[in-house]
Protein backbone atom coordinates (compact mmCIF):
# COMPACT_ATOMS: atom_id res chain seq x y z
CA UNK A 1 0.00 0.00 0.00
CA UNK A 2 1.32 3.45 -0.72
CA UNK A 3 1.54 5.90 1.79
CA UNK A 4 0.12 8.78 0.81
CA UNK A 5 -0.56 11.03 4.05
CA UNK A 6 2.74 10.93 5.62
CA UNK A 7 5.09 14.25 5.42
CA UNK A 8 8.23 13.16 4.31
CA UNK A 9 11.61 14.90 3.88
CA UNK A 10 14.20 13.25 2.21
CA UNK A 11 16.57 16.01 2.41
CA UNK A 12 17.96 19.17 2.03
CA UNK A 13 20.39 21.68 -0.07
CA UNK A 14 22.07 24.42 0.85
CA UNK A 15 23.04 26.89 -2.22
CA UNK A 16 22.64 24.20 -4.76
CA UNK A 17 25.41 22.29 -2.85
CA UNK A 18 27.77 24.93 -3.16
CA UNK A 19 31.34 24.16 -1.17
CA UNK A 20 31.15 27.95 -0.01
CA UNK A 21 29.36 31.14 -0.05
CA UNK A 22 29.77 34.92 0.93
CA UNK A 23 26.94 35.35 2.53
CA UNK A 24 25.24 34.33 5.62
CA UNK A 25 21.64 34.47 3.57
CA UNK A 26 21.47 31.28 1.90
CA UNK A 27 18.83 29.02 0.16
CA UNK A 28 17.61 26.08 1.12
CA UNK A 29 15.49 23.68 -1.50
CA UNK A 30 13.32 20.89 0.13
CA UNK A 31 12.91 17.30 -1.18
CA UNK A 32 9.93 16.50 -0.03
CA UNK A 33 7.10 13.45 -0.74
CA UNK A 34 3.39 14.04 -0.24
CA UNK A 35 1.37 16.94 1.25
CA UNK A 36 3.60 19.99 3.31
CA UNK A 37 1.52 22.48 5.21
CA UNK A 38 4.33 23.51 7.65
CA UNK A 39 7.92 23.61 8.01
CA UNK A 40 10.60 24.68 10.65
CA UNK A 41 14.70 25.49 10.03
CA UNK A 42 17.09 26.73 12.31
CA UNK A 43 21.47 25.76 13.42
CA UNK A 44 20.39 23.48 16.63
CA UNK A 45 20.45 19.62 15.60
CA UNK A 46 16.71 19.78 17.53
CA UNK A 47 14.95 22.67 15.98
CA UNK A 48 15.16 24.34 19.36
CA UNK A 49 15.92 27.78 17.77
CA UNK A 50 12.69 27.71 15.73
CA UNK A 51 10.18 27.04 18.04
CA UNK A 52 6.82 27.84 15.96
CA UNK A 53 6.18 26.35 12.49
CA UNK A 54 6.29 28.16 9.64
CA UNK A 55 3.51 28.16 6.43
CA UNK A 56 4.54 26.09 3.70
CA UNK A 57 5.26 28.37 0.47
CA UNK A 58 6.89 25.91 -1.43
CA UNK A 59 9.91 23.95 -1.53
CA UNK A 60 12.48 26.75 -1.95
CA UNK A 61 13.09 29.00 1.01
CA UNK A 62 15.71 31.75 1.76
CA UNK A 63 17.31 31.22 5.19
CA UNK A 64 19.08 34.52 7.13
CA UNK A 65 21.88 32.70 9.54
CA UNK A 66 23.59 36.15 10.51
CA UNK A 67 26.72 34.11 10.38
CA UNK A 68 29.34 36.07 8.48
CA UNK A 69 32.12 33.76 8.45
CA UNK A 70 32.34 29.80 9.12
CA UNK A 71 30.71 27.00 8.65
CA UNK A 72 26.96 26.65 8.51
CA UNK A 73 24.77 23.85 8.83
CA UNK A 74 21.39 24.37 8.32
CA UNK A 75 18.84 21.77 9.87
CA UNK A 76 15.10 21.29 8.74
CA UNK A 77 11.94 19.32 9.18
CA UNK A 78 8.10 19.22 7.76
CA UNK A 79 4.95 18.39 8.77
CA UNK A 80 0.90 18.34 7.55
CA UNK A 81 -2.31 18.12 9.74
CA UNK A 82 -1.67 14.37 10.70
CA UNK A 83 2.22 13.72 10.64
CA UNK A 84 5.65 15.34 11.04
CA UNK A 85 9.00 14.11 9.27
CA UNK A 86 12.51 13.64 10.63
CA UNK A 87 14.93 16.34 10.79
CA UNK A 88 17.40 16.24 7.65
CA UNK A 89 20.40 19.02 8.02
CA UNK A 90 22.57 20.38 4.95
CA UNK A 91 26.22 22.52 5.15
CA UNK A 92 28.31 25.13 3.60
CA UNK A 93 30.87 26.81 4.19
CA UNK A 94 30.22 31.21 4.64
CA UNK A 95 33.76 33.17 3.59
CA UNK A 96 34.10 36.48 4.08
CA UNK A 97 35.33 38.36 1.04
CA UNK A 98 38.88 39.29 1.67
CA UNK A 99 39.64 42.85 2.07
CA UNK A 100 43.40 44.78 1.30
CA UNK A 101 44.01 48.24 2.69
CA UNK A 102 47.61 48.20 2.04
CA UNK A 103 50.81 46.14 1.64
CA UNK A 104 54.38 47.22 3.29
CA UNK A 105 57.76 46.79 1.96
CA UNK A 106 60.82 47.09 4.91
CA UNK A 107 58.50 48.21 7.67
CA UNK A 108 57.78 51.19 5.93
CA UNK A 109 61.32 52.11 5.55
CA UNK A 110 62.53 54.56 2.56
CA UNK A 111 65.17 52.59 1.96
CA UNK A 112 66.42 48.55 2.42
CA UNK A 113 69.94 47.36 2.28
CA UNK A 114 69.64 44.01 0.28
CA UNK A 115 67.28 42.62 -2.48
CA UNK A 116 65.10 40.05 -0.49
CA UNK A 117 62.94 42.67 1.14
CA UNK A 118 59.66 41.50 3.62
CA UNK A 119 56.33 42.52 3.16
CA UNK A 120 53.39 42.91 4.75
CA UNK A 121 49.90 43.12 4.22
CA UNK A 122 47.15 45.06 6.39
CA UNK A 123 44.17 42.78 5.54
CA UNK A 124 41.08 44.80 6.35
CA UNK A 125 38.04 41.45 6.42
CA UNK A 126 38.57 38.04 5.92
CA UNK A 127 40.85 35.33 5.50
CA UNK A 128 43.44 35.63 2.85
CA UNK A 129 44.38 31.70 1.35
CA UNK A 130 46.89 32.89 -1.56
CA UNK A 131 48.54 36.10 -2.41
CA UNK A 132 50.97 37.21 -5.18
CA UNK A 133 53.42 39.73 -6.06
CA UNK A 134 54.63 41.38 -9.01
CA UNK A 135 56.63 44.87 -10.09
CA UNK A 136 54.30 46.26 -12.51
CA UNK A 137 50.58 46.19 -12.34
CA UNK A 138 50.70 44.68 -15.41
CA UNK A 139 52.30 42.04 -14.44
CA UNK A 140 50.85 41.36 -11.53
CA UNK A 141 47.33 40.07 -13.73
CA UNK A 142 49.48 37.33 -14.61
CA UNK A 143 51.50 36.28 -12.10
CA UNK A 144 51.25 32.91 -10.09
CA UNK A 145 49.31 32.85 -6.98
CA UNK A 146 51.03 31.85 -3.71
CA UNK A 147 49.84 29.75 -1.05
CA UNK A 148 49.34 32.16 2.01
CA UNK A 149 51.99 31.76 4.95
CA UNK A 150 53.80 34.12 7.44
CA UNK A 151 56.68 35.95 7.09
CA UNK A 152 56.53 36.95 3.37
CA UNK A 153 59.22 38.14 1.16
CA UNK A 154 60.50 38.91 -2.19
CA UNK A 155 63.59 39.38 -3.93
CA UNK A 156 64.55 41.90 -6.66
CA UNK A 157 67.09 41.23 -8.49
CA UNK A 158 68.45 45.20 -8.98
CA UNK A 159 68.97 48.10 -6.57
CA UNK A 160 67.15 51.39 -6.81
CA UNK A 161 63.67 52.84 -6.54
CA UNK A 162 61.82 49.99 -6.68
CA UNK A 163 57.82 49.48 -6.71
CA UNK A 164 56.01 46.47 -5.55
CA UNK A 165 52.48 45.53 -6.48
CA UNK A 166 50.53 43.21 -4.00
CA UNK A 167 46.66 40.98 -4.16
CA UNK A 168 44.94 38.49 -2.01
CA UNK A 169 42.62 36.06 -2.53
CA UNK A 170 40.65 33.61 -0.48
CA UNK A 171 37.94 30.92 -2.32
CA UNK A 172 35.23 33.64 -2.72
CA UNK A 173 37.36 36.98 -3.90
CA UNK A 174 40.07 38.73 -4.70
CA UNK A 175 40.86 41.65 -3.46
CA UNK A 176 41.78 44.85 -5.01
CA UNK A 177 45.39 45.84 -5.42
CA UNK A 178 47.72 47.17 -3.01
CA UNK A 179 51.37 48.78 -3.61
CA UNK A 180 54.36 50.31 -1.85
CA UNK A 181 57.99 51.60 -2.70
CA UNK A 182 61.17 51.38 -1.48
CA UNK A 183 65.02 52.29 -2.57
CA UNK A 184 67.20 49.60 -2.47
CA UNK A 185 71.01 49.65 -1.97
CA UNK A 186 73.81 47.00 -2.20
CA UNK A 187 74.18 44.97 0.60
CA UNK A 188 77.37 45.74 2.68
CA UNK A 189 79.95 43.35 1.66
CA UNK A 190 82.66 42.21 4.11
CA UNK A 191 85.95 40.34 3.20
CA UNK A 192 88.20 38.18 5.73
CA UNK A 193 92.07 38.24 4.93
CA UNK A 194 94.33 35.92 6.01
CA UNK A 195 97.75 35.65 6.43
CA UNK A 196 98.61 31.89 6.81
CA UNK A 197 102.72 30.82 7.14
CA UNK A 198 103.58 27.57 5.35
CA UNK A 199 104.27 26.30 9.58
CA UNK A 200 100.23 26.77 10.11
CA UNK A 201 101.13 29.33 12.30
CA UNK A 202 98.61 32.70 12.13
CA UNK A 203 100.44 35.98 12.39
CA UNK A 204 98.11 38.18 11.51
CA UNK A 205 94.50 38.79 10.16
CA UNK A 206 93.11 41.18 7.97
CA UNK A 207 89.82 42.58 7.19
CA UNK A 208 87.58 45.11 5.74
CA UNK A 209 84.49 46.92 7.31
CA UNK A 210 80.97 46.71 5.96
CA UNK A 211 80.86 48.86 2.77
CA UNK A 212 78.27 49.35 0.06
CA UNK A 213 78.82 49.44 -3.82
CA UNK A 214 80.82 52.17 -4.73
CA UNK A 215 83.88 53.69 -6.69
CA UNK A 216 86.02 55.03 -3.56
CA UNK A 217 89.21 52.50 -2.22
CA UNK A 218 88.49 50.29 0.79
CA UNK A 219 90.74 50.76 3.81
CA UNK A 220 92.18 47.45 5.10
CA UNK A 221 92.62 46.87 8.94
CA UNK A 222 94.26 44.23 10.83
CA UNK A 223 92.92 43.04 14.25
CA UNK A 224 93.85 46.03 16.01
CA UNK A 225 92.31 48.39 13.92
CA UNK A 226 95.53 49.67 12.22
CA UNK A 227 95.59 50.81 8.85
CA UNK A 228 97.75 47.90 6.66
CA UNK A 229 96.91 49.28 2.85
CA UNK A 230 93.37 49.42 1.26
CA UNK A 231 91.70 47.66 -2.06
CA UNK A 232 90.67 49.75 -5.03
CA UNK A 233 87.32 48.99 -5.83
């Protein structure tokens, strides 16, 4: 015999089964058998949070979870004038749309000594999952996303005035583009003389203080500072 009275709910869908979302308003479609008159929906497992039922208006309805970021699971149940069904629940997962006020090169320094320079980004909403980095904005449209992780850097391969452009993404958005500047210079250099006897014995070491690219000559020192000759550059 088929049963033709009982309110049954077979299950539900959340965004057309959607992974993730960017809002907290989602929609929730019903597959139901025989005659609805009343449904409930609400987050607790028991319905707890939707005390009263609501009208039936058909098998599609929009659900408000205020939730703005993490995951949502949405439980439901339905019901006629004789019979109610079992709860069936559906999940997704709500992203917040990554925001970028601003990236950083060197702390905010005017200028870096070295080409591997950090950067930073002041994320104003969400979570970033990738980011990338290029020296023109046209470039940047093209360049390979990176997988997001702490303590980013990137090297230039030149000294000067240099311009970085910066983007985020997470799996909803991307944000818009960020950019900073910075002058590079060499890094200082330092070289370690030795003066090594064929007996193994060490008379005397000399050495040169940090210096940066340039045309000048290059005092050398030995170990107590005095002046032994210098190296053209």
């Amino acid at each position: 015999m088929i049963d033709a009275v009982t309110a049954r709910l077979d299950s539900i869908t959340v965004n057309n089964g959607d992974a993730s979302t960017d809002s907290g308003i989602v929609s929730v479609k019903f597959e139901t058998l025989n005659t609805i008159t009343k449904y409930k929906i609400g987050q607790q497992a028991d319905l707890s949070d939707c005390t009263d039922w609501i009208v039936w208006g058909g098998s599609t309805v929009q659900y408000d979870s205020k939730i703005v970021d993490g995951n949502l699971t949405v439980y439901a149940q339905v019901g006629n004038e004789t019979t109610e069904s079992s709860i069936k629940s559906g999940s997704i997962q709500v992203v917040q749309p990554v925001g970028l006020t601003s990236i950083t090169l060197a702390e905010g320094k005017d200028s870096f000594a070295g080409y591997t320079v950090p950067v930073s980004f002041e994320i104003s909403q969400g979570t970033p999952t990738h980011y990338r980095l290029a020296e023109t904005s046209a470039g940047l449209a093209s360049a390979a996303w990176e997988a997001w992780k702490d303590n980013i850097a990137y090297e230039f391969v030149t000294s000067g005035a240099k311009t970085l452009y910066g983007q985020l993404k997470n799996e909803v958005s991307e944000s818009s583009v960020g950019s900073d500047s910075v002058t590079l210079t060499e890094p200082p250099v330092i070289i370690l003389l030795a003066n090594i006897p064929s007996a193994g014995n060490v008379d005397g070491v000399g050495f040169v203080q940090p210096i940066n690219s340039g045309n000048a000559a290059v005092d050398l020192k030995d170990i107590q500072g005095n002046n032994v000759g210098n190296l053209d550059r």
